[in-house]
Protein backbone atom coordinates (compact mmCIF):
# COMPACT_ATOMS: atom_id res chain seq x y z
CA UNK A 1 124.06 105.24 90.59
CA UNK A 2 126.07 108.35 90.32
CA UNK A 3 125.73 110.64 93.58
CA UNK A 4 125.31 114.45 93.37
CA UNK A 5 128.60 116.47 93.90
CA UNK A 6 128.61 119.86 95.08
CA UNK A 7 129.13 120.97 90.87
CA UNK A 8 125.99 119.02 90.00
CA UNK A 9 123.70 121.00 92.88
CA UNK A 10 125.63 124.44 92.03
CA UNK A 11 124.30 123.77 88.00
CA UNK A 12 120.78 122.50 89.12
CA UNK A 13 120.47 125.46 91.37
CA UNK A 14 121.35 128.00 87.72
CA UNK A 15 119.20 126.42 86.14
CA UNK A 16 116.06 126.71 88.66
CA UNK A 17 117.01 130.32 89.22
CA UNK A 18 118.15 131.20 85.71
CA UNK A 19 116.45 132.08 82.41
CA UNK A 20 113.43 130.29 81.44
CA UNK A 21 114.14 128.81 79.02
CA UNK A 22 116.53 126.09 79.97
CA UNK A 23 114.05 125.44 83.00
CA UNK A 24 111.79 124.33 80.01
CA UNK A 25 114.20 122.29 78.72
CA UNK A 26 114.81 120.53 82.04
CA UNK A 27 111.17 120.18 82.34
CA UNK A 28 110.68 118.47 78.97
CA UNK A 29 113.34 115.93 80.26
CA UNK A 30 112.26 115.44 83.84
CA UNK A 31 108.61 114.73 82.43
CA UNK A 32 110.46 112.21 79.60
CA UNK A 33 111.99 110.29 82.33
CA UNK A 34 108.63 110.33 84.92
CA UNK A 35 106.49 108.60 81.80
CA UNK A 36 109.21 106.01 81.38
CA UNK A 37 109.18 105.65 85.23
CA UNK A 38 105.50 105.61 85.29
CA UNK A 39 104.83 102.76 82.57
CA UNK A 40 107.71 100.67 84.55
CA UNK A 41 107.32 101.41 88.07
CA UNK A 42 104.21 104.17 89.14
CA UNK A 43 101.56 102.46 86.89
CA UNK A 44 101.36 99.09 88.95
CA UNK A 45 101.82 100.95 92.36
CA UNK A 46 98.38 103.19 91.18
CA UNK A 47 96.84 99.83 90.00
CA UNK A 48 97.34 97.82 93.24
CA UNK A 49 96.52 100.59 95.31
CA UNK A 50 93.31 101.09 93.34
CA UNK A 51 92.61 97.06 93.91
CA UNK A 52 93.38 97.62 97.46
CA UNK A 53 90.93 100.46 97.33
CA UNK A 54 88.03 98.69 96.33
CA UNK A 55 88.65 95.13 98.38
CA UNK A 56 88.80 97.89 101.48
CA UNK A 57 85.11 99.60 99.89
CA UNK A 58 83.61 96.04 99.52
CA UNK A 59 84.53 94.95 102.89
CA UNK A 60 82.92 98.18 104.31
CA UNK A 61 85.86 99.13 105.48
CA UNK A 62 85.76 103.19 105.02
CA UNK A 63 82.25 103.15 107.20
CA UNK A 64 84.19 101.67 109.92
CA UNK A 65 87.98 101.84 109.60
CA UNK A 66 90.21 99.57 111.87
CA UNK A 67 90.03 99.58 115.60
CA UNK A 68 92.35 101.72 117.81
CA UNK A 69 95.39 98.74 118.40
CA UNK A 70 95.62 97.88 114.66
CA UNK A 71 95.61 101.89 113.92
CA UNK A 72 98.01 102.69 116.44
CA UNK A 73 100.34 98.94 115.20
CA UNK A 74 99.95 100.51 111.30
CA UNK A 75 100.85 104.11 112.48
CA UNK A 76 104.29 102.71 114.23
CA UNK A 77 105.01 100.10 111.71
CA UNK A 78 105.03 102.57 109.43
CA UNK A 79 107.20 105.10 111.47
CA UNK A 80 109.56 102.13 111.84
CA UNK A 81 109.97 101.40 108.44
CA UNK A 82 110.29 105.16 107.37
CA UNK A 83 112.72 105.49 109.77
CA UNK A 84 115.23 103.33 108.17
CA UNK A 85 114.73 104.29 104.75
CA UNK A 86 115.63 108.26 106.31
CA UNK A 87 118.77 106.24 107.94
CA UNK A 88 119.72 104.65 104.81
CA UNK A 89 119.46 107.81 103.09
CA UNK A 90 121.22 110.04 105.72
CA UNK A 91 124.25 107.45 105.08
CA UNK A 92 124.43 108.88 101.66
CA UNK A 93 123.90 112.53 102.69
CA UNK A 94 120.33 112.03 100.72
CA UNK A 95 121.92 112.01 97.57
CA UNK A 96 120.29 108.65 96.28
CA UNK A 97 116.60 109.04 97.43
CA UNK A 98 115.97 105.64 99.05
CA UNK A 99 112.48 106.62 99.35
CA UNK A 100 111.76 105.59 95.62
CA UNK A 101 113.81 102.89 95.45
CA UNK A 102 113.40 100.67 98.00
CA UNK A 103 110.36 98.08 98.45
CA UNK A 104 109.44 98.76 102.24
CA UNK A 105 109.37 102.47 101.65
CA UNK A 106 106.34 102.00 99.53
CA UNK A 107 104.73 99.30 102.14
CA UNK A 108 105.32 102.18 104.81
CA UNK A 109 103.72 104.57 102.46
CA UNK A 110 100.42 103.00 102.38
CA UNK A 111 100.75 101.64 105.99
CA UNK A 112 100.72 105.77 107.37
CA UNK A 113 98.17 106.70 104.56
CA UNK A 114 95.56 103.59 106.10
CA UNK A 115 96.80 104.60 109.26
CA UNK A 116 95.73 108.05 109.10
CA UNK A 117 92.48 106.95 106.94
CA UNK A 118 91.33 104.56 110.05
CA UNK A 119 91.76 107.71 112.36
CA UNK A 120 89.40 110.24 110.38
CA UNK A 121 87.00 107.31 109.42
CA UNK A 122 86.66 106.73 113.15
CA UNK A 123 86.61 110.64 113.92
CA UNK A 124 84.63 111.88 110.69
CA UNK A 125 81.43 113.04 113.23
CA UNK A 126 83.82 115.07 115.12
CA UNK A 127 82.23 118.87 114.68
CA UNK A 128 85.85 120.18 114.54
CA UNK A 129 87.07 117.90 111.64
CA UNK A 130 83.80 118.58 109.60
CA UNK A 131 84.32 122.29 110.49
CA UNK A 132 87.64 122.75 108.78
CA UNK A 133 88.21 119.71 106.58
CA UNK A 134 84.79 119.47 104.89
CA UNK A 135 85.49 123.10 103.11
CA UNK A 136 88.99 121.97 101.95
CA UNK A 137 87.13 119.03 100.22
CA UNK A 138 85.02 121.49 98.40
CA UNK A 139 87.77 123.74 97.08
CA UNK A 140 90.55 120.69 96.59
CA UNK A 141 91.65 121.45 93.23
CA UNK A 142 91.57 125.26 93.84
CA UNK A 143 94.21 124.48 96.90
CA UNK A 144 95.98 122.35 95.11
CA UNK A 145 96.59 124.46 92.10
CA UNK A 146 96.75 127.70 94.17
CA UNK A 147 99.41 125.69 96.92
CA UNK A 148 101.68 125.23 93.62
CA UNK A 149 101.36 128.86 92.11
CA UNK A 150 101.90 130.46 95.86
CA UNK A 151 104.92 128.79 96.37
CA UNK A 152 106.13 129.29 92.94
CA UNK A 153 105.86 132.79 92.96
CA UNK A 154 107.36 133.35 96.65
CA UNK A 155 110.29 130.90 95.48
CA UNK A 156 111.18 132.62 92.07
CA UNK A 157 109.62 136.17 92.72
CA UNK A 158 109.06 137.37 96.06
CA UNK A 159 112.06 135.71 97.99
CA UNK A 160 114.50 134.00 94.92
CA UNK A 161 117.28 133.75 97.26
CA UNK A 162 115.56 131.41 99.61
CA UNK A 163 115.60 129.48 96.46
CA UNK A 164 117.96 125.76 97.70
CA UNK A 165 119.26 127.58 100.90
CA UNK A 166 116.46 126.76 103.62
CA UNK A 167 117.55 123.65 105.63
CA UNK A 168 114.14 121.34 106.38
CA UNK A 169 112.85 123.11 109.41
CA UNK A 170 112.55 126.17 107.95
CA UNK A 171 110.75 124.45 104.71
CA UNK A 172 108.56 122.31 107.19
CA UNK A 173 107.47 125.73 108.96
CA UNK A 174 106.60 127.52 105.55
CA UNK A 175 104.23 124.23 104.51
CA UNK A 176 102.58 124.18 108.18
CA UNK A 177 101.85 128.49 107.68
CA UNK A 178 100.25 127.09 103.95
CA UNK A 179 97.90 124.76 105.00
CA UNK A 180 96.89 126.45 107.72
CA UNK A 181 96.17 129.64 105.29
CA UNK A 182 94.74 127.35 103.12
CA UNK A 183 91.98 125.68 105.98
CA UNK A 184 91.07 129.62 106.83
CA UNK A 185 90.55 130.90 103.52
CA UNK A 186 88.15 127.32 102.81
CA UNK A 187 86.48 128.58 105.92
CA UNK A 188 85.85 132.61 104.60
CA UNK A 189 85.71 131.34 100.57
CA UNK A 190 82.56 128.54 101.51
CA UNK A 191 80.28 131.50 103.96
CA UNK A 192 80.03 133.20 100.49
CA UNK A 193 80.48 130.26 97.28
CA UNK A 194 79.64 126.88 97.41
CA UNK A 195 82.50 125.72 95.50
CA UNK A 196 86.08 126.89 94.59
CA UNK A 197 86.79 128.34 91.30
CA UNK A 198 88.44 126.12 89.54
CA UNK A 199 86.05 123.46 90.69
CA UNK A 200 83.13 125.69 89.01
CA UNK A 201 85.44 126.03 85.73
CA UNK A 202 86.17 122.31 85.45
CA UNK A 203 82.64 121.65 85.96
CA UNK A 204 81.53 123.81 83.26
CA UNK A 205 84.10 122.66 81.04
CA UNK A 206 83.57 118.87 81.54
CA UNK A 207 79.80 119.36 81.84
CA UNK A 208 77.52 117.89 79.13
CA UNK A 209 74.63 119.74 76.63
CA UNK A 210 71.46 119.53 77.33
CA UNK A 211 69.49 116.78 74.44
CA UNK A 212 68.27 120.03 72.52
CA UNK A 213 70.83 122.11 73.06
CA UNK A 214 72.99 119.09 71.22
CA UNK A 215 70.48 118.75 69.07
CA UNK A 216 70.30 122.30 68.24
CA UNK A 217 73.95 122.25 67.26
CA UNK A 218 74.17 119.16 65.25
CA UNK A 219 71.65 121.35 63.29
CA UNK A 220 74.20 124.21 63.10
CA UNK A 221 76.80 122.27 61.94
């Protein structure tokens, strides 16, 4: 696997801050090579996860979770095994992205996410999680698709030049200030709407016609 020299970053970073046109270009390849990936690699990881899914739903498993020593044994497993996949990577001055390569990063992926699951599961009657996460749930494709387009636009238009310069902290402070926008403007959007706007348009979209109202434009046509 070839590693990134400091010629390589320098023509990523034109291209990400250039014209638009050859960022569509890079796009059309970068999505080329994540549909190969996903038919050999992402497709089976979705699959099993979506088996482990419902073995979890059929042993009632999301009504009750896992008890506080196997949460707290998942949560530092996990940690563990991240750990050394950040170690590895550091080795190579994260240049060859360990984290999608090798096996136990994926086991330590979906040892934090069950984890994390078994902790709201046990917690979901708290009033403070149902007062700010219950909203978010209501507007989650408006957040996610507003997340993207907010950092888009403050990466490329309001502040370009922060553009591959920020070290990790800085990025890690910037996604902390987004969600918690995000959780207060759930809060202030659900007093008023009961859900988000994209969440209305998708529903109208995706929604069905009425028997007569089908019937009525069979006749049309």
């Amino acid at each position: 696997m070839e590693l990134a020299n400091t010629e390589l970053v320098a023509q990523q970073i034109a291209i990400w801050t250039g014209p638009y046109l050859p960022q569509v270009i890079e796009n059309l390849k970068l999505s080329a090579l994540m549909a190969l990936a996903f038919v050999l690699g992402i497709l089976w990881y979705t699959v099993a996860l979506m088996l482990l899914g419902i073995a979890l739903y059929k042993t009632h498993w999301f009504e009750l979770g896992y008890s506080t020593k196997q949460t707290a044994l998942l949560f530092c497993g996990s940690l563990l095994l991240s750990c050394t996949v950040v170690w590895l990577d550091s080795l190579s001055h994260y240049m060859l992205t360990l984290n999608g390569i090798l096996p136990w990063a994926y086991i330590a992926e979906v040892m934090m996410a069950l984890s994390f699951a078994s902790l709201l599961i046990k917690f979901r009657h708290s009033p403070w999680l149902q007062q700010w996460l219950a909203p978010c749930g209501r507007l989650a494709l408006t957040l996610y698709l507003s997340q993207t387009l907010v950092m888009v636009l403050l990466f490329r238009v309001v502040k370009p030049e922060w553009f591959a310069t920020l070290d990790r902290l800085q990025l890690l402070s910037i996604a902390i200030m987004m969600i918690a926008a995000q959780l207060l403007f759930s809060q202030l959007y659900t007093r008023y709407f009961q859900q988000g706007p994209m969440e209305w348009l998708w529903r109208r979209l995706s929604k069905r016609p009425e028997p007569d109202q089908a019937k009525a434009l069979h006749t049309n046509q």
